[in-house]
N, C-alpha and C. Protein backbone atom coordinates (compact mmCIF):
# COMPACT_ATOMS: atom_id res chain seq x y z
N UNK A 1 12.89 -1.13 2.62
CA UNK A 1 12.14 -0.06 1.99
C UNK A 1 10.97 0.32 2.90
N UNK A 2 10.70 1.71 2.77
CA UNK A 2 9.54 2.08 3.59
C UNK A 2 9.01 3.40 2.93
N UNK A 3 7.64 3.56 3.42
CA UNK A 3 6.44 4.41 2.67
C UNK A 3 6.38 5.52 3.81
N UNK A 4 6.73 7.07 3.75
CA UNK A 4 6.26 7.62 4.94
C UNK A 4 5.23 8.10 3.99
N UNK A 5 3.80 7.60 4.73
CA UNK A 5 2.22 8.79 3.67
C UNK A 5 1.98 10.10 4.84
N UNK A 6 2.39 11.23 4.82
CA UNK A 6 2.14 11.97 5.95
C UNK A 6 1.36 13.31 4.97
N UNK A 7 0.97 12.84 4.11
CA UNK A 7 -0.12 14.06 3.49
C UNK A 7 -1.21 12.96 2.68
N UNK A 8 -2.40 13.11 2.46
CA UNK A 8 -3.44 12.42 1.61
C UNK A 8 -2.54 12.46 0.18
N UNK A 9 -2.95 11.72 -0.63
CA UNK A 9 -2.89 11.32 -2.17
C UNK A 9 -2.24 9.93 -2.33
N UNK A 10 -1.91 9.85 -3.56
CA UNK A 10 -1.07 8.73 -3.94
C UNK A 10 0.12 7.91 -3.82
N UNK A 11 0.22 7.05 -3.35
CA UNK A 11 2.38 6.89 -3.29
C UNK A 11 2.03 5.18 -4.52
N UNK A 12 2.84 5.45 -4.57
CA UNK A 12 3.72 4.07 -5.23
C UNK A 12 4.77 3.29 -4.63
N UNK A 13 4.70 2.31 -4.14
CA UNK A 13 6.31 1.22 -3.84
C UNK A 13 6.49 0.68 -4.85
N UNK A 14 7.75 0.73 -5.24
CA UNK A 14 8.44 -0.21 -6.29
C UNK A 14 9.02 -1.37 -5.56
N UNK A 15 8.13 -2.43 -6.08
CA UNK A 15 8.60 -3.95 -5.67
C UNK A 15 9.31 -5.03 -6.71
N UNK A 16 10.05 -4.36 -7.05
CA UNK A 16 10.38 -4.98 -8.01
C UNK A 16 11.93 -5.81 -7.76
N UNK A 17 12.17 -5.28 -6.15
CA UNK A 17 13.27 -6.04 -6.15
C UNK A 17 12.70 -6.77 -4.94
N UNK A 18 11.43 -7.19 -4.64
CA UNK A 18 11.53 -7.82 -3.66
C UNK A 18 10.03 -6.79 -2.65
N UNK A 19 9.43 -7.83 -1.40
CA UNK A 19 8.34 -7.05 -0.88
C UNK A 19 9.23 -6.37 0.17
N UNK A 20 8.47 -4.63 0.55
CA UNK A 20 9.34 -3.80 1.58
C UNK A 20 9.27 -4.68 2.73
N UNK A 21 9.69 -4.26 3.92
CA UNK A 21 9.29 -4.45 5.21
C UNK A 21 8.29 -4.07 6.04
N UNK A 22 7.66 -4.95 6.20
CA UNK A 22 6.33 -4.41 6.94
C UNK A 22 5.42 -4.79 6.10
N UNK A 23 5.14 -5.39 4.70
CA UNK A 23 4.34 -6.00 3.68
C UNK A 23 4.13 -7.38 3.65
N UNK A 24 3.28 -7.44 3.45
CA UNK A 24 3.15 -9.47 2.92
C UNK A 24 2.97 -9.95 2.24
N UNK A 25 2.67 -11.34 1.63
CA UNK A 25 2.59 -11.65 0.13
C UNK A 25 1.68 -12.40 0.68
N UNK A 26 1.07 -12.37 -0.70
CA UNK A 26 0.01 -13.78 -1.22
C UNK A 26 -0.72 -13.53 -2.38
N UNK A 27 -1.83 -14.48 -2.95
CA UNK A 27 -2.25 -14.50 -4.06
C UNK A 27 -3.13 -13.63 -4.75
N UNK A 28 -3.42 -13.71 -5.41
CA UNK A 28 -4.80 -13.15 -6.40
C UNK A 28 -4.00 -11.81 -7.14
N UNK A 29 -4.72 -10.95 -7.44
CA UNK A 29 -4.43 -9.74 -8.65
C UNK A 29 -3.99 -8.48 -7.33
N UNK A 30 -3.47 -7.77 -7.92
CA UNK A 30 -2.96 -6.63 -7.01
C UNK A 30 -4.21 -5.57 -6.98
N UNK A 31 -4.33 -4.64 -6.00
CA UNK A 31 -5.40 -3.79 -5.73
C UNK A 31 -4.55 -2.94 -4.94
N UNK A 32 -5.38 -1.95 -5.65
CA UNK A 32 -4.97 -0.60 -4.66
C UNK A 32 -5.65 -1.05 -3.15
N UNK A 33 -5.26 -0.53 -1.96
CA UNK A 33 -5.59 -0.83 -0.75
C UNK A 33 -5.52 1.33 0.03
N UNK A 34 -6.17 0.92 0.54
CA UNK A 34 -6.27 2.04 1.86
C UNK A 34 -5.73 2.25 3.28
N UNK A 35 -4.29 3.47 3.22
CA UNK A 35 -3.94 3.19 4.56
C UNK A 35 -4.50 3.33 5.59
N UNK A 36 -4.12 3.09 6.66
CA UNK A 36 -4.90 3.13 7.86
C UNK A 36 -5.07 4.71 8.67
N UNK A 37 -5.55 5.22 9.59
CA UNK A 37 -5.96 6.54 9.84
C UNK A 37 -4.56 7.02 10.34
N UNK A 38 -3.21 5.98 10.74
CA UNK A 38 -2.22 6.84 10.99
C UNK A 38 -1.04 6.88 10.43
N UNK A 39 -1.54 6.33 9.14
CA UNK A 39 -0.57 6.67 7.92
C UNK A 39 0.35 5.61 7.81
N UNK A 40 -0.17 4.52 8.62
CA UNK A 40 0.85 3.35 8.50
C UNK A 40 0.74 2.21 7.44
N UNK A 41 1.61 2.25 6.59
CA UNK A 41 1.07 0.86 5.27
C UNK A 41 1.31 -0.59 6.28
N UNK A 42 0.33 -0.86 6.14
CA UNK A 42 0.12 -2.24 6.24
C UNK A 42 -0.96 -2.75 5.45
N UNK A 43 -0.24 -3.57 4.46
CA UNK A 43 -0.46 -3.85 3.09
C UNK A 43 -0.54 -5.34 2.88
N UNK A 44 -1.66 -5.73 2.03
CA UNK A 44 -1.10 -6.88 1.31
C UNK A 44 -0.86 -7.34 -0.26
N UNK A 45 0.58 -7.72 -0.33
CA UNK A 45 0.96 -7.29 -1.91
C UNK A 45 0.07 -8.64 -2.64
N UNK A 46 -0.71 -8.57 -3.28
CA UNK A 46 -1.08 -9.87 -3.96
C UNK A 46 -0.78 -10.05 -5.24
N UNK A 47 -0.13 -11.13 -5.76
CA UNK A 47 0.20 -11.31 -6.83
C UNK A 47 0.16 -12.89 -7.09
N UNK A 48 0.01 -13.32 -8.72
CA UNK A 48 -0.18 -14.56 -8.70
C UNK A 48 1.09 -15.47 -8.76
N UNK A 49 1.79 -14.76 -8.71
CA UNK A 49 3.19 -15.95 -9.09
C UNK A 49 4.44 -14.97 -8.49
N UNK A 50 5.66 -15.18 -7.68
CA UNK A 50 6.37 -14.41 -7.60
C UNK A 50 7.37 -14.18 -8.90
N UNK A 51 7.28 -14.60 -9.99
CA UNK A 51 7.54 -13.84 -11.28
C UNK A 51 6.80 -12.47 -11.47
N UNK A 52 5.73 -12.37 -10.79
CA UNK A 52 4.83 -10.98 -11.13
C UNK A 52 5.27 -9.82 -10.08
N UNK A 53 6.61 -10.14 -9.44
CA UNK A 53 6.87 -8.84 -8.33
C UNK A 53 7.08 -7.75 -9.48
N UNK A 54 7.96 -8.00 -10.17
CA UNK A 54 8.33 -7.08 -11.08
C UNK A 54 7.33 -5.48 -11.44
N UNK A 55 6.43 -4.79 -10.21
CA UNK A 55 5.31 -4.13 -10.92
C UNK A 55 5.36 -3.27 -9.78
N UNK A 56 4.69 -1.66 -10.00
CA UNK A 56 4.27 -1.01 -8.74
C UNK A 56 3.03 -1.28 -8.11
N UNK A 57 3.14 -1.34 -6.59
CA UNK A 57 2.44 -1.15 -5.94
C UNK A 57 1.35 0.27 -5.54
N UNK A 58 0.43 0.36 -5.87
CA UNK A 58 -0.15 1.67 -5.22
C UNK A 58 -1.10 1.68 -4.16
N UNK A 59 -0.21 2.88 -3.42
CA UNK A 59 -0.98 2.98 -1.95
C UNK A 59 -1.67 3.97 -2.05
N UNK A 60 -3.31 4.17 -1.98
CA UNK A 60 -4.17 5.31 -2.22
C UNK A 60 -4.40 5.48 -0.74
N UNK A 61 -4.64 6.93 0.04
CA UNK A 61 -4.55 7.81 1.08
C UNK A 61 -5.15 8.47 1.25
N UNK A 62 -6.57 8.32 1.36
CA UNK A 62 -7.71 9.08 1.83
C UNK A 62 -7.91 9.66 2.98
N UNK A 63 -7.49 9.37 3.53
CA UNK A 63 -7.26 10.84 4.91
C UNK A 63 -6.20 10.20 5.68
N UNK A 64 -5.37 11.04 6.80
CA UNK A 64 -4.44 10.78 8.07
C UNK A 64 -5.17 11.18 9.33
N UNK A 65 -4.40 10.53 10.08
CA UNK A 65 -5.16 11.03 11.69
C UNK A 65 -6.17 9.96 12.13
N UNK A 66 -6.41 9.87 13.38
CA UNK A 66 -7.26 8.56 13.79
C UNK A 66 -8.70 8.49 13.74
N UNK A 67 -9.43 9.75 13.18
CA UNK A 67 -10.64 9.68 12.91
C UNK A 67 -11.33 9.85 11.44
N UNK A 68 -12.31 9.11 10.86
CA UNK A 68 -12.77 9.22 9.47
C UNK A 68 -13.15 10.35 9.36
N UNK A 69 -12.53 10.99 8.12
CA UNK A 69 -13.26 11.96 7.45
C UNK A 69 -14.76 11.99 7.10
N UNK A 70 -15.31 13.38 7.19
CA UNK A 70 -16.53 13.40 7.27
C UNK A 70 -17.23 13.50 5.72
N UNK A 71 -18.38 12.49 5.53
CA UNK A 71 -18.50 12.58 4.14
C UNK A 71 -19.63 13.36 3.94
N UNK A 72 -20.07 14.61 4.36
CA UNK A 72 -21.13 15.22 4.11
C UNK A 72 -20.47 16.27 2.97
């Protein structure tokens, strides 16, 4: 499974059969995370038990491209 984010907003992965490629696991509560400036998920899925894959993931996308948006 794979995420193309090539416009700002929201995506979702459904992990419910398992983490995509290119993701990792480990503990604590899940959080939205922020992709990187070139739209690449690299993510970490956290969850407390792998009984809890069963859930979506959300990837929030505040800008593309290799430089930060300007917050004025």
């Amino acid at each position: 499974m794979s995420i193309e984010c090539t416009t700002v907003g929201i995506y979702t992965v459904d992990i419910s059969s398992g983490v995509p490629t290119g993701y990792t696991w480990s503990t604590d509560n899940v959080e939205a995370v922020i992709v990187d400036g070139q739209g690449t998920p690299t993510v970490t899925i956290e969850s407390t038990s792998d009984a809890d894959v069963a859930f979506n993931l959300t990837i929030v996308v505040d800008y593309l491209g290799g430089d930060t948006p300007d917050t004025e």
